[in-house]
N, C-alpha and C. Protein backbone atom coordinates (compact mmCIF):
# COMPACT_ATOMS: atom_id res chain seq x y z
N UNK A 1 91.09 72.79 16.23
CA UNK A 1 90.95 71.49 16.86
C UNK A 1 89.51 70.98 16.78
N UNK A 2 88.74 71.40 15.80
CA UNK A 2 87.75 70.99 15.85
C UNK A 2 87.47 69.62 15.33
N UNK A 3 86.28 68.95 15.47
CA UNK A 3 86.15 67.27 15.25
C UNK A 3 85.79 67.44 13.71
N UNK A 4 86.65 66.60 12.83
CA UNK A 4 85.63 66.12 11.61
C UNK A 4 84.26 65.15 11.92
N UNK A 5 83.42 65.48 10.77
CA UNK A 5 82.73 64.56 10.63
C UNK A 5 82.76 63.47 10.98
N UNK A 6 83.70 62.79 10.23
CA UNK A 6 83.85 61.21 10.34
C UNK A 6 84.87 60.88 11.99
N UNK A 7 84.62 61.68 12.82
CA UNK A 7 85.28 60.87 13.70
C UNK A 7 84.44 60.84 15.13
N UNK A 8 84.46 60.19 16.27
CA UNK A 8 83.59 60.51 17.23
C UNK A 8 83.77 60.91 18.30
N UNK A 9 85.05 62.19 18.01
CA UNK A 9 85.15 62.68 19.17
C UNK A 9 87.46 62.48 19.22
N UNK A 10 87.25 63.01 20.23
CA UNK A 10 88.91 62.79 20.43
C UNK A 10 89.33 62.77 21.98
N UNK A 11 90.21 62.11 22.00
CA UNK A 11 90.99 62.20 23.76
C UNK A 11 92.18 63.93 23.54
N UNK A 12 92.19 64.86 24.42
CA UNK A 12 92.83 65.35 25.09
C UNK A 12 93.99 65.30 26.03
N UNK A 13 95.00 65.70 25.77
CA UNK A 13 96.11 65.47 27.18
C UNK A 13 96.46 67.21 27.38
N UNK A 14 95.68 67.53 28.40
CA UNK A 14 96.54 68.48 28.77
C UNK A 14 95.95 68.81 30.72
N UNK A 15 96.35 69.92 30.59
CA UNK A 15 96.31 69.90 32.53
C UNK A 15 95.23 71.03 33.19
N UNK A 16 95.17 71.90 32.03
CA UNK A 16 94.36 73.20 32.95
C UNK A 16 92.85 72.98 32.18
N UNK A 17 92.14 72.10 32.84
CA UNK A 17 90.53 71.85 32.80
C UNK A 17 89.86 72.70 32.08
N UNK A 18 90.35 74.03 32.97
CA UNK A 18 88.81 75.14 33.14
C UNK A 18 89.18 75.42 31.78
N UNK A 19 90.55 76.08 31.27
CA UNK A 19 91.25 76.63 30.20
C UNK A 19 90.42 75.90 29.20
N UNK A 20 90.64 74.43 29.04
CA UNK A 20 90.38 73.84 27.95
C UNK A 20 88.59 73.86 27.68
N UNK A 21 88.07 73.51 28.82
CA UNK A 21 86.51 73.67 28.76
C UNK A 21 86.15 74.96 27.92
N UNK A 22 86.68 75.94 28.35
CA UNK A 22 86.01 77.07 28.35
C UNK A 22 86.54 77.18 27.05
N UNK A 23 87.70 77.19 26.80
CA UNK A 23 88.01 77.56 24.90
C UNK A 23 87.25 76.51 24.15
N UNK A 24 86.99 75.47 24.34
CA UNK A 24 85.82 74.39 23.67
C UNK A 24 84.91 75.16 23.70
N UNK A 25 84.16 75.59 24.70
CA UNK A 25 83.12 76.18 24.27
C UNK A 25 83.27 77.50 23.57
N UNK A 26 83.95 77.91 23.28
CA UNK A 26 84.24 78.70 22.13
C UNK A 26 84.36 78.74 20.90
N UNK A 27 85.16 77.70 20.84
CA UNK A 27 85.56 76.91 19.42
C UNK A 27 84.63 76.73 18.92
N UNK A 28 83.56 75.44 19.73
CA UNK A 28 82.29 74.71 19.19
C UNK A 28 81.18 75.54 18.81
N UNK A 29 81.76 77.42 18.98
CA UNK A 29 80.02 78.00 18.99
C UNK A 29 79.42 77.65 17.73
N UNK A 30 78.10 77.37 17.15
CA UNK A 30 77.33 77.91 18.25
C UNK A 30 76.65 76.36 18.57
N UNK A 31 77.34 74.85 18.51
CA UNK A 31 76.89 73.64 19.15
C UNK A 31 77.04 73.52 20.70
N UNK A 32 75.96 72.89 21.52
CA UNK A 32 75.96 73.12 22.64
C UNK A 32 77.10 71.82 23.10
N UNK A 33 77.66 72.50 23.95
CA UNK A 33 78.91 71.55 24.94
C UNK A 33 78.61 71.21 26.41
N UNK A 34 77.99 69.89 26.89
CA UNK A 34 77.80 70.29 28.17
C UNK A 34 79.71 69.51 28.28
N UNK A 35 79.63 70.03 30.09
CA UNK A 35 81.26 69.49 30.25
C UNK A 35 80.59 68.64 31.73
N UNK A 36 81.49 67.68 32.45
CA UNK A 36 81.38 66.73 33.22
C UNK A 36 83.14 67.09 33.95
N UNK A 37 83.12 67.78 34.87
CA UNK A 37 84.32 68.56 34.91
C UNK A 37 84.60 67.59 36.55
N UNK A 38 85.76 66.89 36.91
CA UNK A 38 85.87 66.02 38.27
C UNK A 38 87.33 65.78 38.61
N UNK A 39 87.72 65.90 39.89
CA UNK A 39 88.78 65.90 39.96
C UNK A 39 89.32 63.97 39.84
N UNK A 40 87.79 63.19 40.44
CA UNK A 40 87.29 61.78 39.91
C UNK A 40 86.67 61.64 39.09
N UNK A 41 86.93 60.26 38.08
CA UNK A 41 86.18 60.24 37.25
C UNK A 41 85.27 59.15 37.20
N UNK A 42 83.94 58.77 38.50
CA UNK A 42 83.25 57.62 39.24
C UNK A 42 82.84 56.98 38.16
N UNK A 43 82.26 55.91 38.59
CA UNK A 43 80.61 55.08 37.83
C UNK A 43 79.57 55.99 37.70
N UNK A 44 79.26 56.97 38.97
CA UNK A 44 78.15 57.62 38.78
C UNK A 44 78.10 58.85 37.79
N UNK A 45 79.48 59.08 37.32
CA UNK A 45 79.40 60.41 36.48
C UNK A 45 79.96 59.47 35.00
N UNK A 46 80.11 58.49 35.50
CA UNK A 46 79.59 57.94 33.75
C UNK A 46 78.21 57.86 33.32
N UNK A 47 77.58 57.08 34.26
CA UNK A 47 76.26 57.55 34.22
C UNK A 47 75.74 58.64 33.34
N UNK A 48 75.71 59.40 34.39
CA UNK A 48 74.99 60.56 34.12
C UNK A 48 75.68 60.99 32.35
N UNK A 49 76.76 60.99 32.00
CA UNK A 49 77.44 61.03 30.46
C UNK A 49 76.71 60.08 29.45
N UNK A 50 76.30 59.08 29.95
CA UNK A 50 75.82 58.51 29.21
C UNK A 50 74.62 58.25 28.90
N UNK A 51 73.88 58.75 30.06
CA UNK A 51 72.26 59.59 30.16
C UNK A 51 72.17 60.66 29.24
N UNK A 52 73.05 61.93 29.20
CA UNK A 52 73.03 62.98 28.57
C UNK A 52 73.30 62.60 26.92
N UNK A 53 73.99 61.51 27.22
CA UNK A 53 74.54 61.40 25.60
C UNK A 53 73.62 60.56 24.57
N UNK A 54 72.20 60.30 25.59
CA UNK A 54 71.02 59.51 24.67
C UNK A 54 69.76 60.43 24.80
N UNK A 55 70.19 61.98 25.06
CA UNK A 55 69.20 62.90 25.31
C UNK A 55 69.30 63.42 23.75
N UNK A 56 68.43 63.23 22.95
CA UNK A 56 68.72 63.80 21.38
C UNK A 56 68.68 65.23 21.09
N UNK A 57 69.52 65.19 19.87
CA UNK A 57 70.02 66.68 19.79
C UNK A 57 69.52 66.66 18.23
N UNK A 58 69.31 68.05 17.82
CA UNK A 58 69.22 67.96 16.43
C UNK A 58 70.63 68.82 15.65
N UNK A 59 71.81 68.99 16.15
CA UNK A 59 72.42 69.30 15.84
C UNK A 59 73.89 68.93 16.71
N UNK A 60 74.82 68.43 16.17
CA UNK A 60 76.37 67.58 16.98
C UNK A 60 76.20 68.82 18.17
N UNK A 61 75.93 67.63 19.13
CA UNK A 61 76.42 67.93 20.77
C UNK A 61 77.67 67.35 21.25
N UNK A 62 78.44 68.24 21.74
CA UNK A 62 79.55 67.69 22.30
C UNK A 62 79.97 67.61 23.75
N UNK A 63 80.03 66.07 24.54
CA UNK A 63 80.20 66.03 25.81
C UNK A 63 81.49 66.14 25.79
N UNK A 64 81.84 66.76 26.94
CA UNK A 64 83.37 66.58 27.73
C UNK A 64 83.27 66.20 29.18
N UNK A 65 84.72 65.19 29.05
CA UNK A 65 84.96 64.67 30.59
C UNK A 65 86.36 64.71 30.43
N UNK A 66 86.11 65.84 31.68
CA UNK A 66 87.30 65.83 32.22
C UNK A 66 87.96 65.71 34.32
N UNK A 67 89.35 64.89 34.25
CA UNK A 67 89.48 64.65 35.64
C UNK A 67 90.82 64.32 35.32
N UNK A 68 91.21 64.52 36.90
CA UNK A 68 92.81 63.86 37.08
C UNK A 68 92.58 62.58 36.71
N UNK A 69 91.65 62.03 37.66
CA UNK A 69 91.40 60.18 37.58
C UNK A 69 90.36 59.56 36.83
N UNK A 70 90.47 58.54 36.27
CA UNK A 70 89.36 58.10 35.48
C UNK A 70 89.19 56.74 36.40
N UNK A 71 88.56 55.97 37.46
CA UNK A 71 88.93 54.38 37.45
C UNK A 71 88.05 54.20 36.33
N UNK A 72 88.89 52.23 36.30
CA UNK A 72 88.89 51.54 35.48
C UNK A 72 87.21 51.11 34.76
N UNK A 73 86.17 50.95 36.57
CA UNK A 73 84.51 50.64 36.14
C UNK A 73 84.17 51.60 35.40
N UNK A 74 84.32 53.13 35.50
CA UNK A 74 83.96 54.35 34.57
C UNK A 74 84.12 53.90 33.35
N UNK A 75 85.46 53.89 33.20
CA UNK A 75 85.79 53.93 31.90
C UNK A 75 85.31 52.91 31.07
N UNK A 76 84.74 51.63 32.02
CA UNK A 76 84.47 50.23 30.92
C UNK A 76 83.07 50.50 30.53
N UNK A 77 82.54 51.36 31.85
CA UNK A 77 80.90 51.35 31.16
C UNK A 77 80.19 52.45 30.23
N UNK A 78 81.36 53.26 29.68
CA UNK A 78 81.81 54.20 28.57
C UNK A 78 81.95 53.42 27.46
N UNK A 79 82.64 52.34 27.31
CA UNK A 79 83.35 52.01 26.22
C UNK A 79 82.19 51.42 25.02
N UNK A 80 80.93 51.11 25.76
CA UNK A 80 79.90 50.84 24.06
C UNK A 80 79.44 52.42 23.61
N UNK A 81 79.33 53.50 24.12
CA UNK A 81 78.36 54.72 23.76
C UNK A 81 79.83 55.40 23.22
N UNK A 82 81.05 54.83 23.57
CA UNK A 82 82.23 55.55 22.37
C UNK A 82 82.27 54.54 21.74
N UNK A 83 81.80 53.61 21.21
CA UNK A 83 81.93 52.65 20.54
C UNK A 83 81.00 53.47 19.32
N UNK A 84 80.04 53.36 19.70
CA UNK A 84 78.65 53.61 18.78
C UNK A 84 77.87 54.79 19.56
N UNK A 85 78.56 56.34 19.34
CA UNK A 85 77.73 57.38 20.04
C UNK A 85 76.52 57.42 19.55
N UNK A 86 75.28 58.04 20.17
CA UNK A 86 74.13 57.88 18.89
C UNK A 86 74.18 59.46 18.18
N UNK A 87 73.38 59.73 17.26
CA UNK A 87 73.36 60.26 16.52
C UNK A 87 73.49 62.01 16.77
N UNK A 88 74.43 62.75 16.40
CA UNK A 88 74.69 63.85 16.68
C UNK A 88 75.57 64.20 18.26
N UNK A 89 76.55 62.99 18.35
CA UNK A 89 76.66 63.15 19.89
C UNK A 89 78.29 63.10 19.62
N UNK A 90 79.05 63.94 19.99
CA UNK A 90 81.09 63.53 20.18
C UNK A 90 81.27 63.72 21.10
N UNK A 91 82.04 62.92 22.02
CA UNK A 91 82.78 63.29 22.94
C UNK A 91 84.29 63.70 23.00
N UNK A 92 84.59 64.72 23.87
CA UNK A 92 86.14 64.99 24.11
C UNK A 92 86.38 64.62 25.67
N UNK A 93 87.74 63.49 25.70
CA UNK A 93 88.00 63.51 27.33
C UNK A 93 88.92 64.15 27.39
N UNK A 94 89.22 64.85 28.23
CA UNK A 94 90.48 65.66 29.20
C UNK A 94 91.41 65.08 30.18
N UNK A 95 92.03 64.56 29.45
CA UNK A 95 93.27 63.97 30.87
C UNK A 95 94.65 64.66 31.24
N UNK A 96 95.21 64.69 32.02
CA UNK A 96 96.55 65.22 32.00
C UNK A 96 97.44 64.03 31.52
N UNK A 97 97.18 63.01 31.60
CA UNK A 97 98.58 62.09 31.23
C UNK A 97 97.41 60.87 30.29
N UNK A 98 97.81 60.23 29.23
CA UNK A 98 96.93 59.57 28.82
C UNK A 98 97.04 57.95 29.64
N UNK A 99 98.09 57.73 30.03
CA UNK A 99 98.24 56.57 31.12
C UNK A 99 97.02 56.36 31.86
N UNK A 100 96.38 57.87 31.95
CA UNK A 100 95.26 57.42 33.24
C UNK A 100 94.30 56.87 32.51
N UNK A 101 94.25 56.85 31.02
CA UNK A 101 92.96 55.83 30.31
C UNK A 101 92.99 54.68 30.16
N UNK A 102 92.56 53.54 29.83
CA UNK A 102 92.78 52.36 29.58
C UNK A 102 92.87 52.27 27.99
N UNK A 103 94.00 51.25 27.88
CA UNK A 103 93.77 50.87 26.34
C UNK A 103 92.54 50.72 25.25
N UNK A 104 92.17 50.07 25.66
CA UNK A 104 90.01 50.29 25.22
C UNK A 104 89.54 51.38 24.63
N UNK A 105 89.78 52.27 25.41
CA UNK A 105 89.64 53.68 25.85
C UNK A 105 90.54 54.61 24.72
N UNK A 106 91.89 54.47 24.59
CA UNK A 106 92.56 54.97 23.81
C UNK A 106 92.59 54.64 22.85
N UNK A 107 92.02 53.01 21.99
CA UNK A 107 91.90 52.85 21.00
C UNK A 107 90.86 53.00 20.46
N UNK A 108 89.72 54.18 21.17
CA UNK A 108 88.53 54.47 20.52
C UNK A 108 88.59 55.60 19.65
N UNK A 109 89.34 56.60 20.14
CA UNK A 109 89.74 57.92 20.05
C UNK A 109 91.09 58.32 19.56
N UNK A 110 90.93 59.47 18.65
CA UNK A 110 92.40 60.03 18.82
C UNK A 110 92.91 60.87 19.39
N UNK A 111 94.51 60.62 19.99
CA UNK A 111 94.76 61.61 21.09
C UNK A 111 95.65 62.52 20.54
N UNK A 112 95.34 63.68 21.28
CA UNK A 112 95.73 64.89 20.90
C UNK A 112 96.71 65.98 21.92
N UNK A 113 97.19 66.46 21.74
CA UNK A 113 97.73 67.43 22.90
C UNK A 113 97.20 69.13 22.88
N UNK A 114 97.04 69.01 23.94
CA UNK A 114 96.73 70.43 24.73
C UNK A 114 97.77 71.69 24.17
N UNK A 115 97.83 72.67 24.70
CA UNK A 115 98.72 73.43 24.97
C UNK A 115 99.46 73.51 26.44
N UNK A 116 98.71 73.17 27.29
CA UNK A 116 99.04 72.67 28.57
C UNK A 116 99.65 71.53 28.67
N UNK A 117 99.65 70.61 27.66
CA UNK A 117 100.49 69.17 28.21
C UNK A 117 101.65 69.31 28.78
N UNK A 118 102.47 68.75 29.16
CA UNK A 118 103.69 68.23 29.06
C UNK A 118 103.82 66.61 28.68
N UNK A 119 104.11 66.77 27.56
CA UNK A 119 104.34 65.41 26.56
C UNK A 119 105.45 64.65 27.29
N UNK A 120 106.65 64.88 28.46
CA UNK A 120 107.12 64.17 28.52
C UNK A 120 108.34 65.26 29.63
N UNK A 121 108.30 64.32 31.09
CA UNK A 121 108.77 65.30 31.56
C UNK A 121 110.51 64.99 31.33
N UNK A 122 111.30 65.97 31.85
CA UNK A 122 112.38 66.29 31.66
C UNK A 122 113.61 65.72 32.61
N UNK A 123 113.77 64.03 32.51
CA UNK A 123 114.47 63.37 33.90
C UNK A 123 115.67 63.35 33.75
N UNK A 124 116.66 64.49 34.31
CA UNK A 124 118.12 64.07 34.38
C UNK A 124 118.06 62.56 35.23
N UNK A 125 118.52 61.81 34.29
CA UNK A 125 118.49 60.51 34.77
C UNK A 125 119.33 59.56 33.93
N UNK A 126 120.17 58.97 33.42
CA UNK A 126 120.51 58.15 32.33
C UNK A 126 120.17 56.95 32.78
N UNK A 127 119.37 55.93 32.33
CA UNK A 127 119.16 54.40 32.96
C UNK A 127 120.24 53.76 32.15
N UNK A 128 120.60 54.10 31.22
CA UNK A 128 122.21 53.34 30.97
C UNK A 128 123.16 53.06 31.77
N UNK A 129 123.15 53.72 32.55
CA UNK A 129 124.79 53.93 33.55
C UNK A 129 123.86 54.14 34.87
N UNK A 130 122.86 54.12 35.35
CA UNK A 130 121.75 54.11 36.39
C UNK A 130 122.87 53.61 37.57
N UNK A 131 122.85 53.60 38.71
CA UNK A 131 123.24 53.01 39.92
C UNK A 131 122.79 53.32 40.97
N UNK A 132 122.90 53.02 42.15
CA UNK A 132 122.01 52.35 43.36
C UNK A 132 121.55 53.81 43.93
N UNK A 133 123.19 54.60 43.92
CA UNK A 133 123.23 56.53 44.73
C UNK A 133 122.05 56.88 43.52
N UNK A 134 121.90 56.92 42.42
CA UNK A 134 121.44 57.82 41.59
C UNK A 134 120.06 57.09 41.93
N UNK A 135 119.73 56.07 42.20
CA UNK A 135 118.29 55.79 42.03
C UNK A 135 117.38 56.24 43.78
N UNK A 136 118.63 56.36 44.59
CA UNK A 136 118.41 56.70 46.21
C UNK A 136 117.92 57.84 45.69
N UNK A 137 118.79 59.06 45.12
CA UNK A 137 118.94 60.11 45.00
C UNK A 137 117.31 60.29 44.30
N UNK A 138 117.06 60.20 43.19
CA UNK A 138 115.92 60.08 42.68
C UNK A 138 114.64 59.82 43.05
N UNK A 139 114.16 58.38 43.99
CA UNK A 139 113.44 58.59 45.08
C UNK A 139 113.23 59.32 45.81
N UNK A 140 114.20 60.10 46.48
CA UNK A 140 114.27 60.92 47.40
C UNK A 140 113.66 62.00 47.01
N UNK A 141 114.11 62.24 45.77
CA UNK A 141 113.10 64.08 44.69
C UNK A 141 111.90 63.91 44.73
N UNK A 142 111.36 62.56 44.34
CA UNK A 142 109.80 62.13 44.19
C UNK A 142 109.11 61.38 45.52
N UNK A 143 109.67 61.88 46.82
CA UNK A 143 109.19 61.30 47.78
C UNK A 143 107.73 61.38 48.10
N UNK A 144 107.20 62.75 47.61
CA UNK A 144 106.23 63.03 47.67
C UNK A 144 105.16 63.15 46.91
N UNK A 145 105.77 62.43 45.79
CA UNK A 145 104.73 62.55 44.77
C UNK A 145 103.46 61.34 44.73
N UNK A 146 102.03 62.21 44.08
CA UNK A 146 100.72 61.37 43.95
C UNK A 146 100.53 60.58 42.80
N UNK A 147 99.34 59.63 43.20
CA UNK A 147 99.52 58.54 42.27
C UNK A 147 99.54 59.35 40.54
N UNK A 148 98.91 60.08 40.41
CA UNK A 148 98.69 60.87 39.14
C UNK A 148 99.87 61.31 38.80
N UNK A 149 100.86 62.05 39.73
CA UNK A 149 101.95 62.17 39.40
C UNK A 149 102.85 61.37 39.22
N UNK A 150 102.97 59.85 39.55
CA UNK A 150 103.70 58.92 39.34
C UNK A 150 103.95 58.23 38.29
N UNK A 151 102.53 58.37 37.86
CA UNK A 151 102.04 57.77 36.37
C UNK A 151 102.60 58.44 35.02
N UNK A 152 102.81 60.01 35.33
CA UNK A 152 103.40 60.79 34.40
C UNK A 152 104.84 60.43 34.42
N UNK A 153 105.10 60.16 35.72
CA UNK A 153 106.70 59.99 35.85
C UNK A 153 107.29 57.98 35.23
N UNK A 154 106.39 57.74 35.40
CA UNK A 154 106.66 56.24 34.49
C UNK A 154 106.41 56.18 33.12
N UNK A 155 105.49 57.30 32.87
CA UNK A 155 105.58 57.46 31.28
C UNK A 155 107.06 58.34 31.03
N UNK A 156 106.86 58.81 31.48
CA UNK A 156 108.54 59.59 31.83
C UNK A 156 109.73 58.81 31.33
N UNK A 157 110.12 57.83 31.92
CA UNK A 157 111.23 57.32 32.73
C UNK A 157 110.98 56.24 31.43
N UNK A 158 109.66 55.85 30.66
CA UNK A 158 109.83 54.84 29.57
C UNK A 158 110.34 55.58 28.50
N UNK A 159 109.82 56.84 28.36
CA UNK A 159 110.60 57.69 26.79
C UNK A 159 111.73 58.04 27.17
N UNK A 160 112.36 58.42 28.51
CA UNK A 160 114.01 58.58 28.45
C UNK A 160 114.41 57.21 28.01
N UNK A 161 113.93 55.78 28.71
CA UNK A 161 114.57 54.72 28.50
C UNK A 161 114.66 54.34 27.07
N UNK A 162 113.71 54.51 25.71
CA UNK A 162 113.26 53.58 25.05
C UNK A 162 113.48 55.01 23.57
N UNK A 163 113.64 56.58 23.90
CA UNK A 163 113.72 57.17 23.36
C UNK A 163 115.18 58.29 23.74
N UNK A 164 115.34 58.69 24.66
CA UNK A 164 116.38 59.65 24.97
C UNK A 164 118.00 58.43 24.68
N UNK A 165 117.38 57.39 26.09
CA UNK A 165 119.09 56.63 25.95
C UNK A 165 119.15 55.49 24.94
N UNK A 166 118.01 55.35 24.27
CA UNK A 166 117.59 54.05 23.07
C UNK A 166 118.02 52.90 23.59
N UNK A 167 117.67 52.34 24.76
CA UNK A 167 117.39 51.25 25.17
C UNK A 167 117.03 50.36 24.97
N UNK A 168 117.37 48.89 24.34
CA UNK A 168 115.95 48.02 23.80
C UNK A 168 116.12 47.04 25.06
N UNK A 169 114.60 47.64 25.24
CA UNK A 169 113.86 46.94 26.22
C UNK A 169 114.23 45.48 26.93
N UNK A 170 114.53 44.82 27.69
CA UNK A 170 114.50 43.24 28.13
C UNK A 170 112.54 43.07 28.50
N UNK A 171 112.86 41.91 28.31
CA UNK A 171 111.13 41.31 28.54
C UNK A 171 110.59 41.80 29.92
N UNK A 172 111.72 41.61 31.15
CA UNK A 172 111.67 41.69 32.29
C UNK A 172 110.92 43.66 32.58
N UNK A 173 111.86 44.19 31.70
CA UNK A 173 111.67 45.60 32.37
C UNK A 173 110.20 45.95 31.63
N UNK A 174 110.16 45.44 30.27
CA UNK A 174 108.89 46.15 29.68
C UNK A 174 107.46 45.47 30.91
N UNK A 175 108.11 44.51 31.12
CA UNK A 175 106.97 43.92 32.10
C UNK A 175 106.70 44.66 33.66
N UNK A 176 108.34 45.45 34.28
CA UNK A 176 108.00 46.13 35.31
C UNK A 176 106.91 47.36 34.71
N UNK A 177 107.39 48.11 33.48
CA UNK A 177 106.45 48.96 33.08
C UNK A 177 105.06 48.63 33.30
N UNK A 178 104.93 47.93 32.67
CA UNK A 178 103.31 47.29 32.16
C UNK A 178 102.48 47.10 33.66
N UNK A 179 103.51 46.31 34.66
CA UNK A 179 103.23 46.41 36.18
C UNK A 179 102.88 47.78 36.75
N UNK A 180 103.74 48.64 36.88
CA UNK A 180 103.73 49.77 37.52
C UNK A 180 102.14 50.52 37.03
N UNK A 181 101.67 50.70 36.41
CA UNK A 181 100.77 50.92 35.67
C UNK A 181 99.70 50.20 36.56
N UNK A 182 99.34 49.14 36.49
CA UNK A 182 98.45 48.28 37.35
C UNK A 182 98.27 48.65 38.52
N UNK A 183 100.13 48.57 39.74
CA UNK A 183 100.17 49.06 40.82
C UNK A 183 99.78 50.10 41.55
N UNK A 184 99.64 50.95 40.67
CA UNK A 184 99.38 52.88 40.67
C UNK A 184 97.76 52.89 40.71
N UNK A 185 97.15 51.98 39.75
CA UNK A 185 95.76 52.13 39.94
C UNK A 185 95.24 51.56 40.86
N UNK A 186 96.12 50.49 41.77
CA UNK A 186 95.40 49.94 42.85
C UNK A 186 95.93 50.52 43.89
N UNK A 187 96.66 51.83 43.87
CA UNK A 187 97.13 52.86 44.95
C UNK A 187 97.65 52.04 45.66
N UNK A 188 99.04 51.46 45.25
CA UNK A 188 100.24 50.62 46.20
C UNK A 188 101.05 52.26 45.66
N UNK A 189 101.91 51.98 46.89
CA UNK A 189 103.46 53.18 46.96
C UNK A 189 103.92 53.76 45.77
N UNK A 190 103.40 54.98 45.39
CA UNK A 190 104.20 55.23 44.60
C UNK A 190 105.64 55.12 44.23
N UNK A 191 106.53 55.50 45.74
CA UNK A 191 107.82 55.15 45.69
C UNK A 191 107.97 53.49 45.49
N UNK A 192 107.41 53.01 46.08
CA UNK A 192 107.76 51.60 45.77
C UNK A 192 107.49 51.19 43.95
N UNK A 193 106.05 51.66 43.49
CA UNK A 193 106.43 51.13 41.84
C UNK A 193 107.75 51.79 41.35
N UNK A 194 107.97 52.90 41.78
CA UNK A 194 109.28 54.02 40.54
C UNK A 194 110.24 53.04 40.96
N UNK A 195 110.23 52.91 42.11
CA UNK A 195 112.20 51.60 42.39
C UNK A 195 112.06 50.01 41.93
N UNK A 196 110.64 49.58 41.94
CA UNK A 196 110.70 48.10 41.38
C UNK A 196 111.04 48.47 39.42
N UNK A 197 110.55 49.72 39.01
CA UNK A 197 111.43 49.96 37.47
C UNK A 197 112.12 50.42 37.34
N UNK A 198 113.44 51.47 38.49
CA UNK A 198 114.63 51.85 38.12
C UNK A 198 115.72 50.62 38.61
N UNK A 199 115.31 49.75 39.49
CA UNK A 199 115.84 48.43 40.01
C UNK A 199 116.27 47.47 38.81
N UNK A 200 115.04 47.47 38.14
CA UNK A 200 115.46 46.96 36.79
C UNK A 200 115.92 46.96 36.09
N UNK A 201 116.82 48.42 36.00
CA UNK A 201 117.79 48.68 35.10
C UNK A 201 119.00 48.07 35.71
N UNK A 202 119.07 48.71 37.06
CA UNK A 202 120.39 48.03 37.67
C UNK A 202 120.65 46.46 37.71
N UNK A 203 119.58 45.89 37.38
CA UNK A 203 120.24 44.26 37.95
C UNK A 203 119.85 43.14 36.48
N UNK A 204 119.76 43.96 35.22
CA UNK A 204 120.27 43.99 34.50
C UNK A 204 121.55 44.15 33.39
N UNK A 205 122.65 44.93 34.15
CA UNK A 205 123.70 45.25 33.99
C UNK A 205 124.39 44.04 34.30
């Protein structure tokens, strides 16, 4: 998994941090790796990434950031130094779900999977034949789930829809998607985004 030349770095999806840090720094011997390791991913620890990443090296240094959460200010005031790293500098980010990056963000990099990922969790669910008990029922499993976990579960719930039951999309639902996404980062109900997009299946029918 190491970086070619020509690229500046790559996005990560997987879940166990330390795992991945620590085999990077293995991989990369003998280039130095600092890591930026957060369960948040602030303004102020972009900062500091992007301080480190204009500290010159005479040989490819590789930053890593990794976190459950990235917000959105982090990630925008990232997006010129992955634009144009300076010289001898790649970065790798670490996410568990790539949802938590912004588009910007994902179209800087290429993403890759972990050994830890889960590419896509496993929803007995059919949104073909979806109805009101099955979507109660369903809420009810994920009552407790966090915004991070919700986000996996809407990436979820789009590859059963759009890949398992081959669904083509209505304007309406790709748009609850595209919503839910928004909602999650401004920490509204998780339960409430998962039912404004399994709702959508039903009142579509």
């Amino acid at each position: 998994m190491l970086v070619h030349d020509n690229q500046k770095g790559y996005i990560l999806i997987a879940n166990d941090f330390e795992n991945e840090v620590e085999r990077l720094q293995k991989e990369l011997q003998p280039h130095r790796v600092v890591s930026f390791v957060r369960e948040k991913f602030l303004l102020e620890d972009a900062k500091a990434v992007v301080a480190e990443a204009y500290i010159s090296e005479s040989q490819t240094k590789y930053i890593v950031l990794a976190a459950l959460e990235f917000n959105a200010v982090s990630q925008n005031s990232l997006l010129k130094v992955l634009e144009e790293p300076p010289t001898n500098i790649e970065f790798i980010i670490i996410s568990p779900t790539k949802s938590n990056l912004l588009p910007t963000i994902r179209s800087r990099l290429p993403i890759l999977k972990g050994v830890s990922a889960h590419e896509n969790l496993d929803l007995d669910i059919n949104l073909a034949k979806i109805d009101y008990m099955q979507i109660f029922q369903f809420l009810k499993e994920h009552a407790r789930v966090k915004k991070n976990e919700a986000k996996a579960l809407v990436e979820a719930l789009y590859h059963r829809a759009t890949v398992t039951d081959k669904l083509i999309l209505k304007s309406s639902q790709l748009e609850n998607f595209d919503m839910a996404y928004r909602l999650l980062e401004l920490n509204s109900r998780p339960q409430s985004v998962l039912a404004m997009i399994l709702m959508g299946f039903v009142s579509e029918k």
